[in-house]
C-alpha atoms as a PDB file:
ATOM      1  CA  UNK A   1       0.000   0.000   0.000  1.00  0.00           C
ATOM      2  CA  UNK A   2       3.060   2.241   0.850  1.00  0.00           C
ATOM      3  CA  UNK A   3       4.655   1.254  -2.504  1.00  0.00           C
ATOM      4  CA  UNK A   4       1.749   2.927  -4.498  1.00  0.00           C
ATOM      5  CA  UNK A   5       1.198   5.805  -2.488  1.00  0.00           C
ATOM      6  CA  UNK A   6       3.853   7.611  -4.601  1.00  0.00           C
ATOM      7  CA  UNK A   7       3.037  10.334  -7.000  1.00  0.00           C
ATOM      8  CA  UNK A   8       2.188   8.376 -10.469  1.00  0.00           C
ATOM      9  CA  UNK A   9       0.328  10.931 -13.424  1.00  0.00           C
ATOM     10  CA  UNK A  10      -1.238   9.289 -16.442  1.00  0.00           C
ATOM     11  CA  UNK A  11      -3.963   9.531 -18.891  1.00  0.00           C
ATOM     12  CA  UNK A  12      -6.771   8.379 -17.500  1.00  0.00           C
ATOM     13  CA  UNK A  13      -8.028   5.892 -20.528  1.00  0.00           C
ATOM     14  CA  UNK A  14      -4.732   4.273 -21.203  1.00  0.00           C
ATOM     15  CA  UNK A  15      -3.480   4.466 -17.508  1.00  0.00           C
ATOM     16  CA  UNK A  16      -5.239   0.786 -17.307  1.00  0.00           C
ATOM     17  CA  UNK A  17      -2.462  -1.093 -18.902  1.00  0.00           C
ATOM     18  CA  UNK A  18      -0.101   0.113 -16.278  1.00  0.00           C
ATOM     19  CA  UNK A  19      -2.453  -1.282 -13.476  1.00  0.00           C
ATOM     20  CA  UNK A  20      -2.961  -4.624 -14.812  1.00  0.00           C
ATOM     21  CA  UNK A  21       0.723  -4.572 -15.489  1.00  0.00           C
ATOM     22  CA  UNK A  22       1.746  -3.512 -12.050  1.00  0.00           C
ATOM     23  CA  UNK A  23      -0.762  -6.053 -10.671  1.00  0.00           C
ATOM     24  CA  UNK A  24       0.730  -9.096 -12.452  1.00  0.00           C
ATOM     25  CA  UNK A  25       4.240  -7.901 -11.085  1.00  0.00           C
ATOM     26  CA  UNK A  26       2.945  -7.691  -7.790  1.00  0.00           C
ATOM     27  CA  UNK A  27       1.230 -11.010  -8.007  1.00  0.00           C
ATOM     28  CA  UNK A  28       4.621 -12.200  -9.032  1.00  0.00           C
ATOM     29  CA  UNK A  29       6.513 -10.545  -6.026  1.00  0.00           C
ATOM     30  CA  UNK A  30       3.858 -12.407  -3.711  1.00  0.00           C
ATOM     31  CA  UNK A  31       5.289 -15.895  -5.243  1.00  0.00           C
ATOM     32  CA  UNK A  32       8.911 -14.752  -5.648  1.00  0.00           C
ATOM     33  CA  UNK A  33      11.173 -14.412  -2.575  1.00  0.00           C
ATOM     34  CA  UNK A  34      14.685 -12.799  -4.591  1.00  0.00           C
ATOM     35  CA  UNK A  35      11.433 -10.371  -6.605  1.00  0.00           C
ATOM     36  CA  UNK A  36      13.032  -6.763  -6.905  1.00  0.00           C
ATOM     37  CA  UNK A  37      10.002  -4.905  -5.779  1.00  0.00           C
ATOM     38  CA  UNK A  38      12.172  -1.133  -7.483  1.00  0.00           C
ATOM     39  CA  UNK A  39      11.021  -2.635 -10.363  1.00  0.00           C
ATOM     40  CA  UNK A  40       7.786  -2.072 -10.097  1.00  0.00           C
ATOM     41  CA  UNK A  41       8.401   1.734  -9.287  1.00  0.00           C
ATOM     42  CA  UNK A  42      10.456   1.747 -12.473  1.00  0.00           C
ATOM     43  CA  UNK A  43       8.182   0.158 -15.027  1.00  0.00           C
ATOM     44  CA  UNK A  44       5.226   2.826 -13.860  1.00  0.00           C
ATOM     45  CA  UNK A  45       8.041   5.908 -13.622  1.00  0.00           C
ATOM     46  CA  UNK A  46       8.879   4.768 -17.207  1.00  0.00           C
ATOM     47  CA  UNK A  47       5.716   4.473 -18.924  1.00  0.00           C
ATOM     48  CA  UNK A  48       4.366   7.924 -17.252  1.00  0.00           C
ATOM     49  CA  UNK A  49       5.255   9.714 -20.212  1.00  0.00           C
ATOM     50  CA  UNK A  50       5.185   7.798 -23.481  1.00  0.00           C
ATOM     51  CA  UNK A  51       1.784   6.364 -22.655  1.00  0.00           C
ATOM     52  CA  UNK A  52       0.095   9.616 -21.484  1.00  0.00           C
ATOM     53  CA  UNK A  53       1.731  11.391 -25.078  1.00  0.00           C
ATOM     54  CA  UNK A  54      -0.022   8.585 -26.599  1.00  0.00           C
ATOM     55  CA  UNK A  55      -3.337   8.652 -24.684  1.00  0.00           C
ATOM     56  CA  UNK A  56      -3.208  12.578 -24.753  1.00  0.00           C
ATOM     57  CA  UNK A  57      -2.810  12.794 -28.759  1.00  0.00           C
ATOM     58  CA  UNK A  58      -5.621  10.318 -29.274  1.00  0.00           C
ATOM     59  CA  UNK A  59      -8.004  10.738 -26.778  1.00  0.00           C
ATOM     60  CA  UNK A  60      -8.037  14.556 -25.780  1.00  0.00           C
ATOM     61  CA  UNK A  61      -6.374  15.772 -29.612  1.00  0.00           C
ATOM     62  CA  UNK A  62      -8.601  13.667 -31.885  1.00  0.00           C
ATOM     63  CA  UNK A  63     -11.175  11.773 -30.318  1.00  0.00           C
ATOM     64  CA  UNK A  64     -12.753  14.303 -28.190  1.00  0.00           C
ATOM     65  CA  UNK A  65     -12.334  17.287 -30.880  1.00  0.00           C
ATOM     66  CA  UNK A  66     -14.171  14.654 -32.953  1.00  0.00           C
ATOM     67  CA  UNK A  67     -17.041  14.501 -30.587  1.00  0.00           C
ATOM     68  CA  UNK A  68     -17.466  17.782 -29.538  1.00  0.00           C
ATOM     69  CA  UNK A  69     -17.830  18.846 -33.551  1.00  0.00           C
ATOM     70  CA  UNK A  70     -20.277  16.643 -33.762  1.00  0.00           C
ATOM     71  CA  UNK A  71     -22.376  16.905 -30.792  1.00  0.00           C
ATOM     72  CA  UNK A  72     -22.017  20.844 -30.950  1.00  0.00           C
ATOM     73  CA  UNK A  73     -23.334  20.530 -34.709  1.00  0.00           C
ATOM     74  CA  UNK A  74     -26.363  18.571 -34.363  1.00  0.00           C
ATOM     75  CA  UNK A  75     -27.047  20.493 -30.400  1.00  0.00           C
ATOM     76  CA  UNK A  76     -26.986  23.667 -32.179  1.00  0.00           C
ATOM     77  CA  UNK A  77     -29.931  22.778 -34.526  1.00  0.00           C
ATOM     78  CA  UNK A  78     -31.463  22.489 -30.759  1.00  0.00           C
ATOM     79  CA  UNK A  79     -31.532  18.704 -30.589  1.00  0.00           C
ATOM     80  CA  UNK A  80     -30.914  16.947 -27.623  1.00  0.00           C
ATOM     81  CA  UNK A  81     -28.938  14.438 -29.751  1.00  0.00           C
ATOM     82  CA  UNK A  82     -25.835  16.864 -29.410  1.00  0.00           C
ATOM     83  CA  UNK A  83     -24.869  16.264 -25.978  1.00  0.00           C
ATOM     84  CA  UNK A  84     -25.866  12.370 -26.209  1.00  0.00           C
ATOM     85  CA  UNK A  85     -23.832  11.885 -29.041  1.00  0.00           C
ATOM     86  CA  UNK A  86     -20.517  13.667 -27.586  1.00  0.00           C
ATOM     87  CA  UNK A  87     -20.901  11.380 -24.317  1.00  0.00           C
ATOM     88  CA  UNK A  88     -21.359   8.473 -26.563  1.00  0.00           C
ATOM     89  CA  UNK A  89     -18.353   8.973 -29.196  1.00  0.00           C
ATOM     90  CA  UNK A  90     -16.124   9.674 -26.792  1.00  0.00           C
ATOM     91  CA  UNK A  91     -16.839   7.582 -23.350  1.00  0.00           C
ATOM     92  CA  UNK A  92     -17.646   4.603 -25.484  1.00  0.00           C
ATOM     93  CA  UNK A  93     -14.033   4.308 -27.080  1.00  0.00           C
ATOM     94  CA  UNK A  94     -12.228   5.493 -23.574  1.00  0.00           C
ATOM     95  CA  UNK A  95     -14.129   2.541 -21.808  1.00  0.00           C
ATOM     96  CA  UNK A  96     -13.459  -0.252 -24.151  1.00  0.00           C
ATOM     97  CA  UNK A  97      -9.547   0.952 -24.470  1.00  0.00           C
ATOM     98  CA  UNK A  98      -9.476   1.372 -20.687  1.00  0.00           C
ATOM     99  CA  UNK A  99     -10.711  -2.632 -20.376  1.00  0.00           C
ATOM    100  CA  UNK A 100      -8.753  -4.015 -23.247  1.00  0.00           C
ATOM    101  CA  UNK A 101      -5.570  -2.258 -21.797  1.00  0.00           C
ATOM    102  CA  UNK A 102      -6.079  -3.666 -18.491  1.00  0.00           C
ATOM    103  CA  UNK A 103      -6.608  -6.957 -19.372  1.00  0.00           C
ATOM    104  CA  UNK A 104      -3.674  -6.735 -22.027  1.00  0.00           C
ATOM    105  CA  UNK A 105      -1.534  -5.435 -19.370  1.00  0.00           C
ATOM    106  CA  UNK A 106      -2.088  -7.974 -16.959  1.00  0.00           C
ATOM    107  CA  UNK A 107      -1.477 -10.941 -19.599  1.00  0.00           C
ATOM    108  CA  UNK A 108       1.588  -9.682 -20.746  1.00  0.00           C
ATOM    109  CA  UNK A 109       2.841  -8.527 -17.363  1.00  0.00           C
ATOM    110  CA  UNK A 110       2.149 -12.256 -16.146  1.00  0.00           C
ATOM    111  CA  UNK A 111       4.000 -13.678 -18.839  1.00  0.00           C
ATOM    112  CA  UNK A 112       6.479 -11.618 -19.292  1.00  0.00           C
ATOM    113  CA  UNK A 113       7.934 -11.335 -16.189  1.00  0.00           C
ATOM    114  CA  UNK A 114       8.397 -15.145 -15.579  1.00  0.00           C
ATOM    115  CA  UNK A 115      10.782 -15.048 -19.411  1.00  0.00           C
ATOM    116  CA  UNK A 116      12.462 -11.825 -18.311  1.00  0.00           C
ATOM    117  CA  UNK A 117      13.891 -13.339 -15.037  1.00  0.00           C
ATOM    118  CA  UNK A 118      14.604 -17.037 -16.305  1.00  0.00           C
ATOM    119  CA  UNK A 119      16.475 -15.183 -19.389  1.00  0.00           C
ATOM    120  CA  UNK A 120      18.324 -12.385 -17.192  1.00  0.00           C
ATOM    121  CA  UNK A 121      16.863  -9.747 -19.340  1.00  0.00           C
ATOM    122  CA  UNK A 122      15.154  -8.155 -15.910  1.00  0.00           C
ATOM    123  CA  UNK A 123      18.261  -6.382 -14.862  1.00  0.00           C
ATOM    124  CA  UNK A 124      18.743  -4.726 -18.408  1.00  0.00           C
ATOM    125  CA  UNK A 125      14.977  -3.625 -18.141  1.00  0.00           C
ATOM    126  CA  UNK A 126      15.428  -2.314 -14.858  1.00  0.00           C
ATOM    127  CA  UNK A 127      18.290  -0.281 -15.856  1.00  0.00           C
ATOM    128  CA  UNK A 128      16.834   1.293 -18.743  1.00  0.00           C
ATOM    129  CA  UNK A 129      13.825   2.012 -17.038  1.00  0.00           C
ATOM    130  CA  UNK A 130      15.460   3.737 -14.046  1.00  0.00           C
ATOM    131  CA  UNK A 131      17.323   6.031 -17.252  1.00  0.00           C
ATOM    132  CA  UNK A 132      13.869   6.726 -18.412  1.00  0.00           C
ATOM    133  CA  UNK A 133      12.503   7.861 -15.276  1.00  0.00           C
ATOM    134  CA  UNK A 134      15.204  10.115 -14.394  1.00  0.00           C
ATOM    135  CA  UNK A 135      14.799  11.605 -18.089  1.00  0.00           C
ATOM    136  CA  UNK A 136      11.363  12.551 -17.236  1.00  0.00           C
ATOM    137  CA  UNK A 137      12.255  13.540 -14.377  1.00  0.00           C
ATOM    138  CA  UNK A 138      14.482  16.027 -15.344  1.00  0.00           C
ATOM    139  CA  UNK A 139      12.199  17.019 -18.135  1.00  0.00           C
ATOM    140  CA  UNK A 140       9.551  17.609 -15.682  1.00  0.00           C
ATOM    141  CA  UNK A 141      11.794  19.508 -13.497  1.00  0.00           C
ATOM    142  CA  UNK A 142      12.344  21.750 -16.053  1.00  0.00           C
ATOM    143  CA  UNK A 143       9.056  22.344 -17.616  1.00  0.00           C
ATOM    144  CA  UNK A 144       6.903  23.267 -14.809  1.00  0.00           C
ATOM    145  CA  UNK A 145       9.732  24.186 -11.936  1.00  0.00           C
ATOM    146  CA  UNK A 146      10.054  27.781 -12.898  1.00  0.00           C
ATOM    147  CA  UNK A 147      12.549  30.351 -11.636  1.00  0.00           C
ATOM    148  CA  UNK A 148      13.358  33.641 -12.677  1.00  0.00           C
ATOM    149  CA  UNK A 149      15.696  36.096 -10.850  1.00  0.00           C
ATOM    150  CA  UNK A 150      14.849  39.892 -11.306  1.00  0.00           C
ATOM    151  CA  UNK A 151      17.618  41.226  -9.346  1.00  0.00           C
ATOM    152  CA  UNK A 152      19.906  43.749 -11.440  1.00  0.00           C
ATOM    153  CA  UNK A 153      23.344  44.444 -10.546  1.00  0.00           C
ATOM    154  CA  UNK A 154      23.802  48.371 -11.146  1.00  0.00           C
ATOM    155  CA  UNK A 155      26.659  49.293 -13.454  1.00  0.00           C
ATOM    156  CA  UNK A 156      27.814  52.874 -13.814  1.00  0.00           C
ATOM    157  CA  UNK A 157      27.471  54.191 -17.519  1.00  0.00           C
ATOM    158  CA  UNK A 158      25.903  51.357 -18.948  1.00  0.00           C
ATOM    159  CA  UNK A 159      23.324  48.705 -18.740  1.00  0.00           C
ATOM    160  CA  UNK A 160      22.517  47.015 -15.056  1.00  0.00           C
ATOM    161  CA  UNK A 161      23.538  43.318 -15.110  1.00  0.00           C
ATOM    162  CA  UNK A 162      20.949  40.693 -14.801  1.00  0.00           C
ATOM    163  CA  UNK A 163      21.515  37.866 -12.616  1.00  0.00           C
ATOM    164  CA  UNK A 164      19.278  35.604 -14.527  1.00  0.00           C
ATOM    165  CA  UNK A 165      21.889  36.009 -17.591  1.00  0.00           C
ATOM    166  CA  UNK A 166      24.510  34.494 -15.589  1.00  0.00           C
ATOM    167  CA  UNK A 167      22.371  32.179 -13.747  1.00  0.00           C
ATOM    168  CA  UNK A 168      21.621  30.732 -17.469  1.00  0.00           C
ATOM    169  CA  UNK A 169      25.361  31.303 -18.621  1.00  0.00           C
ATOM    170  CA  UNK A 170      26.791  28.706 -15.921  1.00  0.00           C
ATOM    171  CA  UNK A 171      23.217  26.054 -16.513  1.00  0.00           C
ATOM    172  CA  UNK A 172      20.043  26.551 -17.936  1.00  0.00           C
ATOM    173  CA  UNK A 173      17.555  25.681 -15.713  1.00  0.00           C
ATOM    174  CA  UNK A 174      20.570  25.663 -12.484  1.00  0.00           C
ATOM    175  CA  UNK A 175      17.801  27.018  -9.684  1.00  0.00           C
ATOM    176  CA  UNK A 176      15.096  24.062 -10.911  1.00  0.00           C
ATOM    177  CA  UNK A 177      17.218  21.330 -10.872  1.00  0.00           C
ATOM    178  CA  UNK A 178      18.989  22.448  -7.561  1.00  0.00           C
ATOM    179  CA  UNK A 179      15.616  22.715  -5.989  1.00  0.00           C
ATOM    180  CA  UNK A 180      14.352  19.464  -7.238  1.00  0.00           C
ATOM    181  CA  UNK A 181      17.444  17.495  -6.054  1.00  0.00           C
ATOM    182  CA  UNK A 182      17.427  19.507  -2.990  1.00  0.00           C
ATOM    183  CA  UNK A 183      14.010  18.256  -2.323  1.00  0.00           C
ATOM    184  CA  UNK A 184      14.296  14.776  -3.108  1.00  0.00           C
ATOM    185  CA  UNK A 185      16.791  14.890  -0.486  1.00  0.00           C
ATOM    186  CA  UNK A 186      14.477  16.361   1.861  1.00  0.00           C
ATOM    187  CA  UNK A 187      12.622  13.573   1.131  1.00  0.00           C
ATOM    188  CA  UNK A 188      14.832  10.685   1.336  1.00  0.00           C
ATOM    189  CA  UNK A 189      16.024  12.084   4.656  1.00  0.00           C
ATOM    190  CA  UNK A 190      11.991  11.584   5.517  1.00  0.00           C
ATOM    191  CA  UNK A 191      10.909  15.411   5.824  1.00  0.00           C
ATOM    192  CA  UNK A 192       6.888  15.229   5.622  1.00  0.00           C
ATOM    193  CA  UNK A 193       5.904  16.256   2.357  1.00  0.00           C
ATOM    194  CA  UNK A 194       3.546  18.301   3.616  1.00  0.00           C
ATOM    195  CA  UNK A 195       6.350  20.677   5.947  1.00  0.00           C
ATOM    196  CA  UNK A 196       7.847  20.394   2.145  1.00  0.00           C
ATOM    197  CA  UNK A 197       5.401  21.798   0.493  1.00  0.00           C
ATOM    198  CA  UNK A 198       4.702  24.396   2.991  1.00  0.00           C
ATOM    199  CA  UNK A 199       8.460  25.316   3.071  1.00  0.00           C
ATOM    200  CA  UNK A 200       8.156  25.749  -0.547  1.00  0.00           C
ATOM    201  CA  UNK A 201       5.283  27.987  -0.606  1.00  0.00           C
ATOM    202  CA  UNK A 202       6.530  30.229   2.330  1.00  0.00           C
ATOM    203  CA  UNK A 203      10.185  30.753   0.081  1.00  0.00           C
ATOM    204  CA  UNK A 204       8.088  31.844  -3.358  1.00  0.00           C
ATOM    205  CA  UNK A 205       6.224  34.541  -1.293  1.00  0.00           C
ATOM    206  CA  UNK A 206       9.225  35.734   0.345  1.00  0.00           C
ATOM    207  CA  UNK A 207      11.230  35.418  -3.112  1.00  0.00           C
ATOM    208  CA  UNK A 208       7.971  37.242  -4.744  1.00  0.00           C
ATOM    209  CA  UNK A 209       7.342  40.001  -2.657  1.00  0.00           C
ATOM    210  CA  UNK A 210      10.891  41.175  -1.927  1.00  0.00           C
ATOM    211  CA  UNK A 211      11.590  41.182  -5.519  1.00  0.00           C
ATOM    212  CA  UNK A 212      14.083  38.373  -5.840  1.00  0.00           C
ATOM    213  CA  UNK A 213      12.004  36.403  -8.721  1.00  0.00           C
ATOM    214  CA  UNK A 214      10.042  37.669 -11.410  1.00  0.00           C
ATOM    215  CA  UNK A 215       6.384  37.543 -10.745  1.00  0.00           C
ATOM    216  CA  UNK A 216       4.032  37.056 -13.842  1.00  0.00           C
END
């Protein structure tokens, strides 16, 4: 129960295969004693973000654009239809893909597992799934961790210096990252993640209202 308290993000109608895939490796870990249970945190960390770009482009870029042209066609004629017809075209799909996955998932997970470990593959798996993690890790870390210094160093007869500049000179993204790993220290040194958050909070209004960081 601990294990799958982490933080795990995915679209919704293909985040099924993961479950049933996470459930045969769990069913697996009940019957194995030597079963690496990091795998399991690896294989969901890993298939965050190429399932959910898949799921996203079909599901929220075609299917439902799909749906809403034609329920918003035939609903502004007044019909009823328009609404039904949206809900239909697009839960109908989602449903079926969220069952198939599942089941698909759990099939595969079940049998794949048992030829991974007899052929030794598991350890190659494991350690290209922990490289995949960390890669969306740091892309995460840099997409929606955002810092932006707005102090200016004053220079006589010319242009004040901006700290960002330099800050991005020496590593694009430095502040982010350094927060991030800072925090995931916090963490493994078992800080409640709620003091964490709070912490965090507290040091953006302090940064924001004495003028450190730009505030958009």
């Amino acid at each position: 129960m601990v294990r799958h308290t982490t933080w795990f993000n995915m679209t919704e109608n293909v985040s099924t295969f993961v479950m049933g895939l996470v459930a045969a490796m769990e069913k697996e870990n009940s019957e194995t004693e030597d079963f690496d249970v990091a795998s399991i945190q690896a294989v969901k960390a890993s298939l965050m973000g190429p399932l959910s770009g898949i799921g996203d482009a079909i599901f929220w870029g075609v299917l439902r654009v799909i749906a809403a042209a034609v329920g918003i066609s035939i609903a502004s004629t007044g019909s009823v239809l328009g609404p039904i017809l949206f809900l239909v075209i697009y839960n109908v799909p989602s449903m079926l893909c969220r069952w198939w996955m599942l089941i698909l998932g759990y099939k595969l997970g079940a049998s794949f597992l048992s030829k991974a470990y007899s052929s030794g593959i598991m350890g190659v798996i494991m350690k290209a799934a922990s490289i995949l993690g960390l890669i969306m890790v740091g892309a995460m870390a840099a997409s929606f961790v955002k810092f932006t210094c707005a102090i200016k160093i004053p220079v006589p007869n010319a242009s004040a210096v901006k700290v960002q500049t330099y800050l991005d000179a020496i590593f694009k993204g430095l502040v982010p990252i350094s927060l991030t790993l800072f925090c995931t220290w916090l963490l493994q040194k078992k800080v409640n993640v709620v003091w964490l958050i709070l912490g965090i909070m507290a040091l953006g209004l302090l940064f924001g209202m004495t003028g450190i960081v730009a505030v958009k």
